[in-house]
C-alpha atoms as a PDB file:
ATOM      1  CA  UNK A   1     112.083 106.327  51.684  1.00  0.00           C
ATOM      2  CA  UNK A   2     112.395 109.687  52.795  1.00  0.00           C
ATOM      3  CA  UNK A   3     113.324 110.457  56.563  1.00  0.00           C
ATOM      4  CA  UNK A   4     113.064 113.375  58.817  1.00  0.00           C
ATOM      5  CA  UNK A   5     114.994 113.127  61.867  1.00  0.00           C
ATOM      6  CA  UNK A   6     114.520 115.398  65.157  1.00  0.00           C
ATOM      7  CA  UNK A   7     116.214 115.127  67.819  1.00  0.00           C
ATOM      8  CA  UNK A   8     120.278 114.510  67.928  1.00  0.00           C
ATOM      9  CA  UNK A   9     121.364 113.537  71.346  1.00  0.00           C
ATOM     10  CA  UNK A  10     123.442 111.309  73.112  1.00  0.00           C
ATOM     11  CA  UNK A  11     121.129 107.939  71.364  1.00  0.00           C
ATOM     12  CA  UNK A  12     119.595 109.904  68.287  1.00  0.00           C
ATOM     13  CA  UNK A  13     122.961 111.003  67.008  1.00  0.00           C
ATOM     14  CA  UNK A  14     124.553 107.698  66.588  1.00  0.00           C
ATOM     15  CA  UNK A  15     121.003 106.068  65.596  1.00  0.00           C
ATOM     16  CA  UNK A  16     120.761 108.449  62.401  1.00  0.00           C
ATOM     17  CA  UNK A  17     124.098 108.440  61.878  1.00  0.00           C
ATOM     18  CA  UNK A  18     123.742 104.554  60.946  1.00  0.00           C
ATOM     19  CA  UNK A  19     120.461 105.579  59.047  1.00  0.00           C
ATOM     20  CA  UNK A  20     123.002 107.555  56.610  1.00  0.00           C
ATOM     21  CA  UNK A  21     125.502 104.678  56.580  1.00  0.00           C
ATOM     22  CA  UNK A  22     122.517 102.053  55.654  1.00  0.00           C
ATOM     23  CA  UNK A  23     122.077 105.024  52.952  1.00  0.00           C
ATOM     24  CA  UNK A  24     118.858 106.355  53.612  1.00  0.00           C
ATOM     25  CA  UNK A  25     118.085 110.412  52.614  1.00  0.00           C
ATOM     26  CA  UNK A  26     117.629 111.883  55.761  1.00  0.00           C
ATOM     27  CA  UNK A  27     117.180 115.383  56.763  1.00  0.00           C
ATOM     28  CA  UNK A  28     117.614 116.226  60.898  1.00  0.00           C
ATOM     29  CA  UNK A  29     117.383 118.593  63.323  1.00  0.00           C
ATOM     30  CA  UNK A  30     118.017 119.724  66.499  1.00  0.00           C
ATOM     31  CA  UNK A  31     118.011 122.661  69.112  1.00  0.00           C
ATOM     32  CA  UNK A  32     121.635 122.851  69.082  1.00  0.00           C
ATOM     33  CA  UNK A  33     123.780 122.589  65.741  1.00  0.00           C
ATOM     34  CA  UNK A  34     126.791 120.545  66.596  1.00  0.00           C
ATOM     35  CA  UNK A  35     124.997 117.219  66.016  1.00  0.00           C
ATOM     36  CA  UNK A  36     123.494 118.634  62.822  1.00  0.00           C
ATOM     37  CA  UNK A  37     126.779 119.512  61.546  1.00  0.00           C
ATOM     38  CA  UNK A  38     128.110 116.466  62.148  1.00  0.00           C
ATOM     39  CA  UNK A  39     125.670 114.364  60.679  1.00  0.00           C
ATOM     40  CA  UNK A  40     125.524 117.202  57.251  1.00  0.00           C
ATOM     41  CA  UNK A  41     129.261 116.305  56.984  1.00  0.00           C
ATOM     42  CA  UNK A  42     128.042 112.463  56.339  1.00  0.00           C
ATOM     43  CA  UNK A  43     125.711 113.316  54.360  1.00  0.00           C
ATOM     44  CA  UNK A  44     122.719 114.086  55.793  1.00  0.00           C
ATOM     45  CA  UNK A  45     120.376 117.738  54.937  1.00  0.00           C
ATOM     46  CA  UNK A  46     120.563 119.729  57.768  1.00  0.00           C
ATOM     47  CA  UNK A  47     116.733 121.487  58.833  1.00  0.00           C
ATOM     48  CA  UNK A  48     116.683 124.678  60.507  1.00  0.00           C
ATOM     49  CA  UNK A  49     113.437 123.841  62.505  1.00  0.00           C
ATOM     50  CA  UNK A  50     111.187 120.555  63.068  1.00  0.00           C
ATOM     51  CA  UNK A  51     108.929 121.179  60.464  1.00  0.00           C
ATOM     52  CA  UNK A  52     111.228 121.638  57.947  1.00  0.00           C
ATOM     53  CA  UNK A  53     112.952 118.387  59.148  1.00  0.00           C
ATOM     54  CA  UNK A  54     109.200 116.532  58.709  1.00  0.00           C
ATOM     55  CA  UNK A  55     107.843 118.558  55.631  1.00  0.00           C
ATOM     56  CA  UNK A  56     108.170 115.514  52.535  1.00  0.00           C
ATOM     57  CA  UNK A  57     109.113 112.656  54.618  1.00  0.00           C
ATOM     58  CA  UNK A  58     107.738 109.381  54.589  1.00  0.00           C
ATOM     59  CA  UNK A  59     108.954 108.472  57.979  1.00  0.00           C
ATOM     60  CA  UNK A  60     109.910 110.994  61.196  1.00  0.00           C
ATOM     61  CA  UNK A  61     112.045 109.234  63.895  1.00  0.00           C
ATOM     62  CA  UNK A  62     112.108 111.695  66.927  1.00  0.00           C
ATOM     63  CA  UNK A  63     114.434 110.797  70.064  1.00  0.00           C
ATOM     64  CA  UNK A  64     113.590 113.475  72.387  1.00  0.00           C
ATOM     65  CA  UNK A  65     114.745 113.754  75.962  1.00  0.00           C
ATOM     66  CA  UNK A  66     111.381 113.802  77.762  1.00  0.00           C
ATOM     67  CA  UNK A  67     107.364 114.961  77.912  1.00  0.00           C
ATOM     68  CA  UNK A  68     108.186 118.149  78.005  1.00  0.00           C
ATOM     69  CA  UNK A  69     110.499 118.122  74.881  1.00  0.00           C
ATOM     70  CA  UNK A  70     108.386 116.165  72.686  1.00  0.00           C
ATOM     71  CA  UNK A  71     105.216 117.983  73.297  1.00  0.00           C
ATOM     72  CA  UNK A  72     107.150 120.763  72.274  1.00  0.00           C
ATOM     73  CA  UNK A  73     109.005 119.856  69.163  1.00  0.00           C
ATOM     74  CA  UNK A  74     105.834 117.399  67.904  1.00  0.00           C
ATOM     75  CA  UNK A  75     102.654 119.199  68.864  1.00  0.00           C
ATOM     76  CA  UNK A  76     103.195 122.575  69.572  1.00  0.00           C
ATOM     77  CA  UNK A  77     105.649 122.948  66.524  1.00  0.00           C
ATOM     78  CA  UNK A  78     103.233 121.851  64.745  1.00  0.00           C
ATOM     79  CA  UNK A  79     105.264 118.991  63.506  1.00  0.00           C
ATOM     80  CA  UNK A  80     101.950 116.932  62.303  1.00  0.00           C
ATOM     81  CA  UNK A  81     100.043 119.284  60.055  1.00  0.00           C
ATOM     82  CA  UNK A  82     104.334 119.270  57.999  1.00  0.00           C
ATOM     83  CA  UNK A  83     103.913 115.569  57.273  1.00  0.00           C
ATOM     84  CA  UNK A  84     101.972 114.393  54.521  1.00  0.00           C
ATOM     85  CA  UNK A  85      98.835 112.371  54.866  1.00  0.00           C
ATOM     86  CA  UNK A  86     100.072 108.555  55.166  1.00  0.00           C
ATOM     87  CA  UNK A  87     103.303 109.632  56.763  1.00  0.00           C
ATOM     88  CA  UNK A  88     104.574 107.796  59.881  1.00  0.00           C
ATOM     89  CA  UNK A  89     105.888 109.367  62.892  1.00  0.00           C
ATOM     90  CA  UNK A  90     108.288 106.788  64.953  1.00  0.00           C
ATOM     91  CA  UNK A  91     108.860 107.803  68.771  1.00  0.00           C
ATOM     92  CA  UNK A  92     112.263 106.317  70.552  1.00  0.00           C
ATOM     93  CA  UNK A  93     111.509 108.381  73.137  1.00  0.00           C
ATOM     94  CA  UNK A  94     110.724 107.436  76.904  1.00  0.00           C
ATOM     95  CA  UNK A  95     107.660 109.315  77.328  1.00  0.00           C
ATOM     96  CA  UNK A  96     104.744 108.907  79.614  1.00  0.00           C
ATOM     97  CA  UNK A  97     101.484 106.690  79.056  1.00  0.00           C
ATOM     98  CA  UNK A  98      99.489 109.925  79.118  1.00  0.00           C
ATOM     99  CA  UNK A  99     101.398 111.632  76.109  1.00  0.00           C
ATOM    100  CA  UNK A 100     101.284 108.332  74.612  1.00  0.00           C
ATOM    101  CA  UNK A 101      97.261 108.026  74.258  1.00  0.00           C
ATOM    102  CA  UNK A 102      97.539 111.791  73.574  1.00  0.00           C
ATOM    103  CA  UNK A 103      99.941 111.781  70.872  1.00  0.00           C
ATOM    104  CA  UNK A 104      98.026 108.445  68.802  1.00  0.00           C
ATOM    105  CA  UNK A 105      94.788 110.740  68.934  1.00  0.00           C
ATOM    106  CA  UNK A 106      96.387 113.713  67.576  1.00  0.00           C
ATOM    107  CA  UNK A 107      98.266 111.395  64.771  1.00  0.00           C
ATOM    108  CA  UNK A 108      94.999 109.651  64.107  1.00  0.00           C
ATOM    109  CA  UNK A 109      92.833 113.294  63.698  1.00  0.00           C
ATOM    110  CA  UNK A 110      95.672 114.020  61.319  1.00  0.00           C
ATOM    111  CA  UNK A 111      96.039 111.233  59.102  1.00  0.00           C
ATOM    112  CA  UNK A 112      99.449 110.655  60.018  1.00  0.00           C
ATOM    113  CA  UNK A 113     100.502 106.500  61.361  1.00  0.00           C
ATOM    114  CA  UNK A 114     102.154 106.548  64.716  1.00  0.00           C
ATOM    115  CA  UNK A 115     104.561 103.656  66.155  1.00  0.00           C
ATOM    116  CA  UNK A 116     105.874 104.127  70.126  1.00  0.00           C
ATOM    117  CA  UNK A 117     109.581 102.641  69.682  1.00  0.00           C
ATOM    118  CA  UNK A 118     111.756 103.591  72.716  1.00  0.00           C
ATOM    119  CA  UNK A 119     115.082 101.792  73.075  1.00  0.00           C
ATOM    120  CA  UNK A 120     117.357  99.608  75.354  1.00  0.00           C
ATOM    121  CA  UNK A 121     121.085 100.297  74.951  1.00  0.00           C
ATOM    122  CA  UNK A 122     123.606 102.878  75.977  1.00  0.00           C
ATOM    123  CA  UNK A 123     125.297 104.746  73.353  1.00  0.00           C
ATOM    124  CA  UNK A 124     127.661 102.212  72.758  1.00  0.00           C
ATOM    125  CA  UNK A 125     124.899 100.001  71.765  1.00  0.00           C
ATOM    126  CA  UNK A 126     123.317 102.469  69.557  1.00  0.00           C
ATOM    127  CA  UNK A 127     126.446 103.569  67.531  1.00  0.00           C
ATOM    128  CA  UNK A 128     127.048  99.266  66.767  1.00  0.00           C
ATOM    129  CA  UNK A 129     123.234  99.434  65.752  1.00  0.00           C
ATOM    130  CA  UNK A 130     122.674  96.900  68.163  1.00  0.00           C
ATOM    131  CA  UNK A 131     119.514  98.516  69.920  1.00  0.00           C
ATOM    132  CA  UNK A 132     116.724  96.370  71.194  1.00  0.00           C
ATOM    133  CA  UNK A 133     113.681  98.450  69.993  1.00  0.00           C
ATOM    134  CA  UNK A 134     110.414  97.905  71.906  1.00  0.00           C
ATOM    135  CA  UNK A 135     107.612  97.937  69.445  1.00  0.00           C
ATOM    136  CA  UNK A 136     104.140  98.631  69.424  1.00  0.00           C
ATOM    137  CA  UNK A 137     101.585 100.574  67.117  1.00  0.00           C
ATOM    138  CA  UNK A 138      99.746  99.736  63.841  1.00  0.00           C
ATOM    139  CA  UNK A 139     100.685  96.686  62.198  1.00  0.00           C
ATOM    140  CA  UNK A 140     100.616  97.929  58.713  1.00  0.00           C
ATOM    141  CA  UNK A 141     102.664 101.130  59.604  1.00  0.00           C
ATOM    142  CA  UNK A 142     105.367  98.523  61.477  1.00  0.00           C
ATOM    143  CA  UNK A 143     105.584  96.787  58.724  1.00  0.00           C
ATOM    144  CA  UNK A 144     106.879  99.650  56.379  1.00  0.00           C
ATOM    145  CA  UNK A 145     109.410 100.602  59.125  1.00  0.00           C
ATOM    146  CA  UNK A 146     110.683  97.583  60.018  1.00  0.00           C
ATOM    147  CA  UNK A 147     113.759  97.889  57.610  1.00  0.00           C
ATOM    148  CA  UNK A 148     114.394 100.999  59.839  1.00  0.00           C
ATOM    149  CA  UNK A 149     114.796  99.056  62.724  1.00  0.00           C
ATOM    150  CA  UNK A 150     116.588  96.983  60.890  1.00  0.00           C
ATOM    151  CA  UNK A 151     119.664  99.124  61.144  1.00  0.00           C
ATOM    152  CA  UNK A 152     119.138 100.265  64.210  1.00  0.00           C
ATOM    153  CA  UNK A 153     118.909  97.168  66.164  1.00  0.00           C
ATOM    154  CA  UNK A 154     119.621  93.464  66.610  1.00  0.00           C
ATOM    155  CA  UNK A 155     115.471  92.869  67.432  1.00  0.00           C
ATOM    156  CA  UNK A 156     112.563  94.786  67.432  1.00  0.00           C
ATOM    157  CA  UNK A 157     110.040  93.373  70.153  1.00  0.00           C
ATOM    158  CA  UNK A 158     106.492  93.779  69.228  1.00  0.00           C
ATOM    159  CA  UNK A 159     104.044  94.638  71.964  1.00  0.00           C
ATOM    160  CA  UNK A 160     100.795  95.392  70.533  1.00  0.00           C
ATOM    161  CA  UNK A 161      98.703  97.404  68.467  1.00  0.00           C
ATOM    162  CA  UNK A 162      98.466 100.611  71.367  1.00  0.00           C
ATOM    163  CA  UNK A 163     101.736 102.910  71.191  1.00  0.00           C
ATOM    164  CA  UNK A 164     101.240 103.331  75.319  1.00  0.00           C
ATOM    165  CA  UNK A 165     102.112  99.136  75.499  1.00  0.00           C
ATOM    166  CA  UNK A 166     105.189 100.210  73.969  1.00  0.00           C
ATOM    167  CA  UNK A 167     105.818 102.867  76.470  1.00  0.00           C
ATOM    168  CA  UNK A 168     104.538 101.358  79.573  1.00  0.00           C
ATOM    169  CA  UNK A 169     106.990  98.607  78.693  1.00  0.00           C
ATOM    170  CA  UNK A 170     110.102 100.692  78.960  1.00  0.00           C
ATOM    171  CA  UNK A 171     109.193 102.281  81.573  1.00  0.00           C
ATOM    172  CA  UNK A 172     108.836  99.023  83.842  1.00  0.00           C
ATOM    173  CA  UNK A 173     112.193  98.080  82.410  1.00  0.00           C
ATOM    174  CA  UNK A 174     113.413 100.833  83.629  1.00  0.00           C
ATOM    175  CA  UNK A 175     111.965 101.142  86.941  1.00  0.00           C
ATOM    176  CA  UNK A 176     113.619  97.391  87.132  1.00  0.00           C
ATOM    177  CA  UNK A 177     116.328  99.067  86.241  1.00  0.00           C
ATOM    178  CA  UNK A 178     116.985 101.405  89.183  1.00  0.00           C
ATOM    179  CA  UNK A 179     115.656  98.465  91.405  1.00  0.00           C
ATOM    180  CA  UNK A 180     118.628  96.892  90.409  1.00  0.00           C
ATOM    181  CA  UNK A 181     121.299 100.138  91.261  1.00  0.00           C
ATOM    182  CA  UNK A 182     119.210 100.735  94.453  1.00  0.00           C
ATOM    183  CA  UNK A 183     120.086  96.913  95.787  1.00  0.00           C
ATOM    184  CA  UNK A 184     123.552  97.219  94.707  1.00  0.00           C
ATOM    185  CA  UNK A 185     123.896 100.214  96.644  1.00  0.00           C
ATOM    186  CA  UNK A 186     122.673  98.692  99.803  1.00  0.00           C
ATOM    187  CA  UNK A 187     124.167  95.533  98.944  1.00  0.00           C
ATOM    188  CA  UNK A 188     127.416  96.903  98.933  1.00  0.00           C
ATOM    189  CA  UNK A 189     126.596  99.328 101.465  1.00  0.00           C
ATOM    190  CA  UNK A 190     126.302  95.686 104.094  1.00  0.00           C
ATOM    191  CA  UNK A 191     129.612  94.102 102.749  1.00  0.00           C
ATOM    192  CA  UNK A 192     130.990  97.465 103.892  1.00  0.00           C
ATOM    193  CA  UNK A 193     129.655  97.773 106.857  1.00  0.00           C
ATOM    194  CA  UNK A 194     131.313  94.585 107.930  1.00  0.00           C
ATOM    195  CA  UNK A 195     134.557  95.599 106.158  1.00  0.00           C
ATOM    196  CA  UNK A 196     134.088  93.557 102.818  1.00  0.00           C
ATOM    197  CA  UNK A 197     136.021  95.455  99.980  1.00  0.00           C
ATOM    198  CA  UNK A 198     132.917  96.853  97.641  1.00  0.00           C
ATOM    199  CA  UNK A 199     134.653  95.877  94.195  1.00  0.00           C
ATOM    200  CA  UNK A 200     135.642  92.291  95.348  1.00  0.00           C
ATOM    201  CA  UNK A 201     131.381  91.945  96.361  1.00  0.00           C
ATOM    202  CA  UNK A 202     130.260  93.549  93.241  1.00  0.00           C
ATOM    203  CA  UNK A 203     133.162  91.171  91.163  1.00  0.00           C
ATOM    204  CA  UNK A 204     131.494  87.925  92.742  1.00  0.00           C
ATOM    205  CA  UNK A 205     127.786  89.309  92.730  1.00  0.00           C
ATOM    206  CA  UNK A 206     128.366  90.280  88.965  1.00  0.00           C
ATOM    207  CA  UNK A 207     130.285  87.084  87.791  1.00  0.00           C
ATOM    208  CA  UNK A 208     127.768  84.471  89.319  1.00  0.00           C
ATOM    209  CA  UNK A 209     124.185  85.001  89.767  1.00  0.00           C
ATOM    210  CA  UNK A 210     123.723  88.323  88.970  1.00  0.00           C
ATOM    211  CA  UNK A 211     125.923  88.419  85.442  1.00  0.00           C
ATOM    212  CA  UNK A 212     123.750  90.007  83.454  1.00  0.00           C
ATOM    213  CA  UNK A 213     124.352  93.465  81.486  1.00  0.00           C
ATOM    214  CA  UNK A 214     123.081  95.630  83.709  1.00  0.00           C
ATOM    215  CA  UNK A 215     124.202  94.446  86.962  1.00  0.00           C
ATOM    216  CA  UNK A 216     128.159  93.781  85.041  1.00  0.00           C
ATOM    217  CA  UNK A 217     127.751  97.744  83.621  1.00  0.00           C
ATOM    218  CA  UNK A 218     126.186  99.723  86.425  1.00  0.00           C
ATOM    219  CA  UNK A 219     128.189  97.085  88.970  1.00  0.00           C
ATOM    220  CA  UNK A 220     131.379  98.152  87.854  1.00  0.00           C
ATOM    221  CA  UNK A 221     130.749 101.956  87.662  1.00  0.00           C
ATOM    222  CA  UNK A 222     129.967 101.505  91.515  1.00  0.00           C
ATOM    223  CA  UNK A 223     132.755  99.442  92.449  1.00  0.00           C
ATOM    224  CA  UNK A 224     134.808 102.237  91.052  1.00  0.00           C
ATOM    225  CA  UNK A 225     133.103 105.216  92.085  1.00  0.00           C
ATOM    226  CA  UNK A 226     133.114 105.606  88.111  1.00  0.00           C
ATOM    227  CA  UNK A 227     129.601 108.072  87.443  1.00  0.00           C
ATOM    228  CA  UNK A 228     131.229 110.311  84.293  1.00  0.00           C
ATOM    229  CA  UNK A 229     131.539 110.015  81.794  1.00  0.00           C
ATOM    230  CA  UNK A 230     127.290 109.748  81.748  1.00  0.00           C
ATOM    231  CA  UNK A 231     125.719 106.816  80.343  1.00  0.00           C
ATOM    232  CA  UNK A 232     122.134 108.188  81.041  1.00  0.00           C
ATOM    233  CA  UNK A 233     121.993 110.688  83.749  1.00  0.00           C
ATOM    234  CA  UNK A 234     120.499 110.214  87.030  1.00  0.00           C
ATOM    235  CA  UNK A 235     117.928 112.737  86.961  1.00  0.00           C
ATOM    236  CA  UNK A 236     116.472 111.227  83.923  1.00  0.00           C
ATOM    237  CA  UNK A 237     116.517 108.488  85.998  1.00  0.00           C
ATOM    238  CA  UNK A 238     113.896 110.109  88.158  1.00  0.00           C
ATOM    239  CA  UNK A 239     112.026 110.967  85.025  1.00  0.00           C
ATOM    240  CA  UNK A 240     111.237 107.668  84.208  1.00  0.00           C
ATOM    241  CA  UNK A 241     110.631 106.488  88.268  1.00  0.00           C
ATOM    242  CA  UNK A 242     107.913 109.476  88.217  1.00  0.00           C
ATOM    243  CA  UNK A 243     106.393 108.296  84.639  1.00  0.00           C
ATOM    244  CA  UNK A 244     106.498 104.524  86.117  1.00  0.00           C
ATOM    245  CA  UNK A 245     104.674 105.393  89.101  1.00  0.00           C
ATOM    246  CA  UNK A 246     102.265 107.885  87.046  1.00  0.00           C
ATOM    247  CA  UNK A 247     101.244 105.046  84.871  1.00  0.00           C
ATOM    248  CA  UNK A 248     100.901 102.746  87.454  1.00  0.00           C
ATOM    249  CA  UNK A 249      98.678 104.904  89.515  1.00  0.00           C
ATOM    250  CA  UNK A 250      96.475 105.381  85.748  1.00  0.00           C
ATOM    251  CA  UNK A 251      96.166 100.891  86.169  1.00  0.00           C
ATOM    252  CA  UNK A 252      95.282 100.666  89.930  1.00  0.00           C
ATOM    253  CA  UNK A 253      98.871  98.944  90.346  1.00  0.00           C
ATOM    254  CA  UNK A 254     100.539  99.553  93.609  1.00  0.00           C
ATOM    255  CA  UNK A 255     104.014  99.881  93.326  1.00  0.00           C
ATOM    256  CA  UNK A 256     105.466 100.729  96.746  1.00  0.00           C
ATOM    257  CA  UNK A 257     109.302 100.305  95.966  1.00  0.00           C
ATOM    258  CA  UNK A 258     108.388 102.904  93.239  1.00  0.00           C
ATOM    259  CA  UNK A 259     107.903 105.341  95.713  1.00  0.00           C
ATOM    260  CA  UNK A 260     111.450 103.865  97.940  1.00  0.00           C
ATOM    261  CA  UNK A 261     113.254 104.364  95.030  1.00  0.00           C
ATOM    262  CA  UNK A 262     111.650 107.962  93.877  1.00  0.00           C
ATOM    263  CA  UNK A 263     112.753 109.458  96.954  1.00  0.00           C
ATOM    264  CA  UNK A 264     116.588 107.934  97.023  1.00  0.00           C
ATOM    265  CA  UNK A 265     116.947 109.757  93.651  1.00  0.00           C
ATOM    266  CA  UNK A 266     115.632 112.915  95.261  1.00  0.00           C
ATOM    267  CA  UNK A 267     117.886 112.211  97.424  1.00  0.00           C
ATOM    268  CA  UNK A 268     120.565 112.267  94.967  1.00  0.00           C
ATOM    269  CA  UNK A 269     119.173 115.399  93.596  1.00  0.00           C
ATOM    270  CA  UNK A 270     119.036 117.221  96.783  1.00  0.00           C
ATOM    271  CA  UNK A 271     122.776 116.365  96.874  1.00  0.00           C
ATOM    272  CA  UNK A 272     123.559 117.289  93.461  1.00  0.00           C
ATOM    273  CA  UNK A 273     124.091 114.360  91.722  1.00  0.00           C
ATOM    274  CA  UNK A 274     121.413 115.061  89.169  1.00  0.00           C
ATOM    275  CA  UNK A 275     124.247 115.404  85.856  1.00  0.00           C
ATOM    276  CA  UNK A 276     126.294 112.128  87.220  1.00  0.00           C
ATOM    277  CA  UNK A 277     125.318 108.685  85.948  1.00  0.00           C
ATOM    278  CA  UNK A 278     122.195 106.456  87.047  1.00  0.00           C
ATOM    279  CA  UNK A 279     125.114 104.555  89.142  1.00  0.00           C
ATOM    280  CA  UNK A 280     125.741 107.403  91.421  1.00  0.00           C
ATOM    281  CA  UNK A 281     122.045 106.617  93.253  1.00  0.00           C
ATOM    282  CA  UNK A 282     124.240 103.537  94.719  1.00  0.00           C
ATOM    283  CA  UNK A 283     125.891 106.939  96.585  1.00  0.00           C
ATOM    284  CA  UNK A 284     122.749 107.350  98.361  1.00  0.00           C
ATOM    285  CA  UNK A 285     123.265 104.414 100.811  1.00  0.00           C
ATOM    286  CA  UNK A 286     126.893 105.001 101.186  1.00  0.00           C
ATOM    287  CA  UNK A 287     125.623 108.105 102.823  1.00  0.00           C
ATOM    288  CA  UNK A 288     123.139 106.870 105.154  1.00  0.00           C
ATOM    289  CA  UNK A 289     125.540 104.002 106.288  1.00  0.00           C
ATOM    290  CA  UNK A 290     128.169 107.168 106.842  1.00  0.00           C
ATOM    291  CA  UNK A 291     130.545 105.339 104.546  1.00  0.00           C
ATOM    292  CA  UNK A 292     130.878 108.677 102.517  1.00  0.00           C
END
């Protein structure tokens, strides 16, 4: 099984990285060359430009940082009309519902399977292959790239036959996700305001009934003022709160602590805390409670 590869990021570097481990032929690219060079040096084909990365593949992965990116790379590179007829195009990338239904139409017109995989899992997760990969698409075409996710993860949900059930998936994930850094934030923001030492809170909140990865992770980063080195930055963070409340607004679903939690990360942003970790929106109450 050939594999074309675009975009080599924080997540898609280690992913194909362990795609040339597992010993697949894989040929990547991406807007800057460092990551190509270091996945050429395992032994990997390095492509000069997206199409040349799809042209005679069997299977494109693309991990691409947002909307804007993959419209660019996939359609307007014109990505599609490189793959052969019968080829599959796998998306890991957090994208909106909209792109979603517009990207299965285009594969569709084309001849071309598509499967909506985004992720769960920071980079450390991703370089031990240990994603969670959130599944959704044709069930023929997830069949023949299952041994895909295989490598790169320890389970591969399935959520349908639509590529946008994959998506809208992540994104209320997500959006559960920055719930969960906006309570801590005021959370701790209360034990402070009564003189309670923020790490010892966030120690007991995190051992007891809130142990659970993502309240243990983005806990500790708070209780240390820890936000570099990034995780997943806090203006993609707003991203995916805008996307969430996008496809939310496309269902009829009101979602009014979408909208809280939109404008504490523009709040962030309007404060410059756009390249520091997701953890640094817990800053945002710290502020208002003048405890910064």
């Amino acid at each position: 099984m050939k594999i074309g590869f675009v975009g080599l990021g924080m997540m898609g570097t280690p992913m194909a990285a362990n795609l040339v481990k597992a010993g697949y032929p894989l040929r990547v690219w991406n807007r800057s060359q460092d990551p190509v060079a270091a996945l050429t040096a395992l032994g990997a084909e390095g492509a000069t430009t997206p199409r040349e990365a799809a042209e005679g593949a069997d299977v494109l992965i693309s991990m691409l940082a947002d909307d804007a990116a993959t419209r660019a790379v996939i359609i307007d590179a014109h990505v599609l009309e490189a793959l052969k007829p019968g080829a599959i195009h796998v998306n890991m990338a957090t994208v909106s519902v909209v792109l979603a239904g517009e990207l299965e139409r285009l594969h569709h017109e084309n001849g071309i399977g598509y499967i909506a995989a985004p992720v769960l899992g920071r980079v450390n997760v991703a370089e031990a292959g240990q994603l969670n990969i959130l599944a959704a698409g044709d069930p023929q075409a997830l069949a023949v790239v299952q041994p895909l996710f295989d490598v790169l993860g320890q389970k591969t949900w399935h959520f349908g036959n639509k590529p946008e059930q994959a998506n809208v998936i992540k994104l209320a994930v997500n959006f559960m996700i920055a719930s969960a850094i906006g309570t801590m934030g005021e959370a701790v923001a209360l034990a402070q305001g009564y003189g309670v030492s923020r790490t010892g809170f966030l120690d007991l909140v995190t051992s007891t009934i809130f142990a659970s990865p993502v309240y243990k992770g983005y806990g500790d980063a708070i209780a240390h003022d820890r936000f570099e080195p990034v995780g997943f930055k806090l203006a993609l963070g707003l991203k995916d709160v805008r996307l969430t409340l996008e496809a939310a607004e496309k269902a009829n679903v009101p979602l009014p602590l979408g909208s809280v939690l939109r404008d504490n990360h523009l709040d962030s942003l309007a404060h410059g805390e756009g390249h520091l970790d997701w953890a640094a929106l817990s800053r945002v109450s710290a502020r208002r409670a003048a405890q910064e």
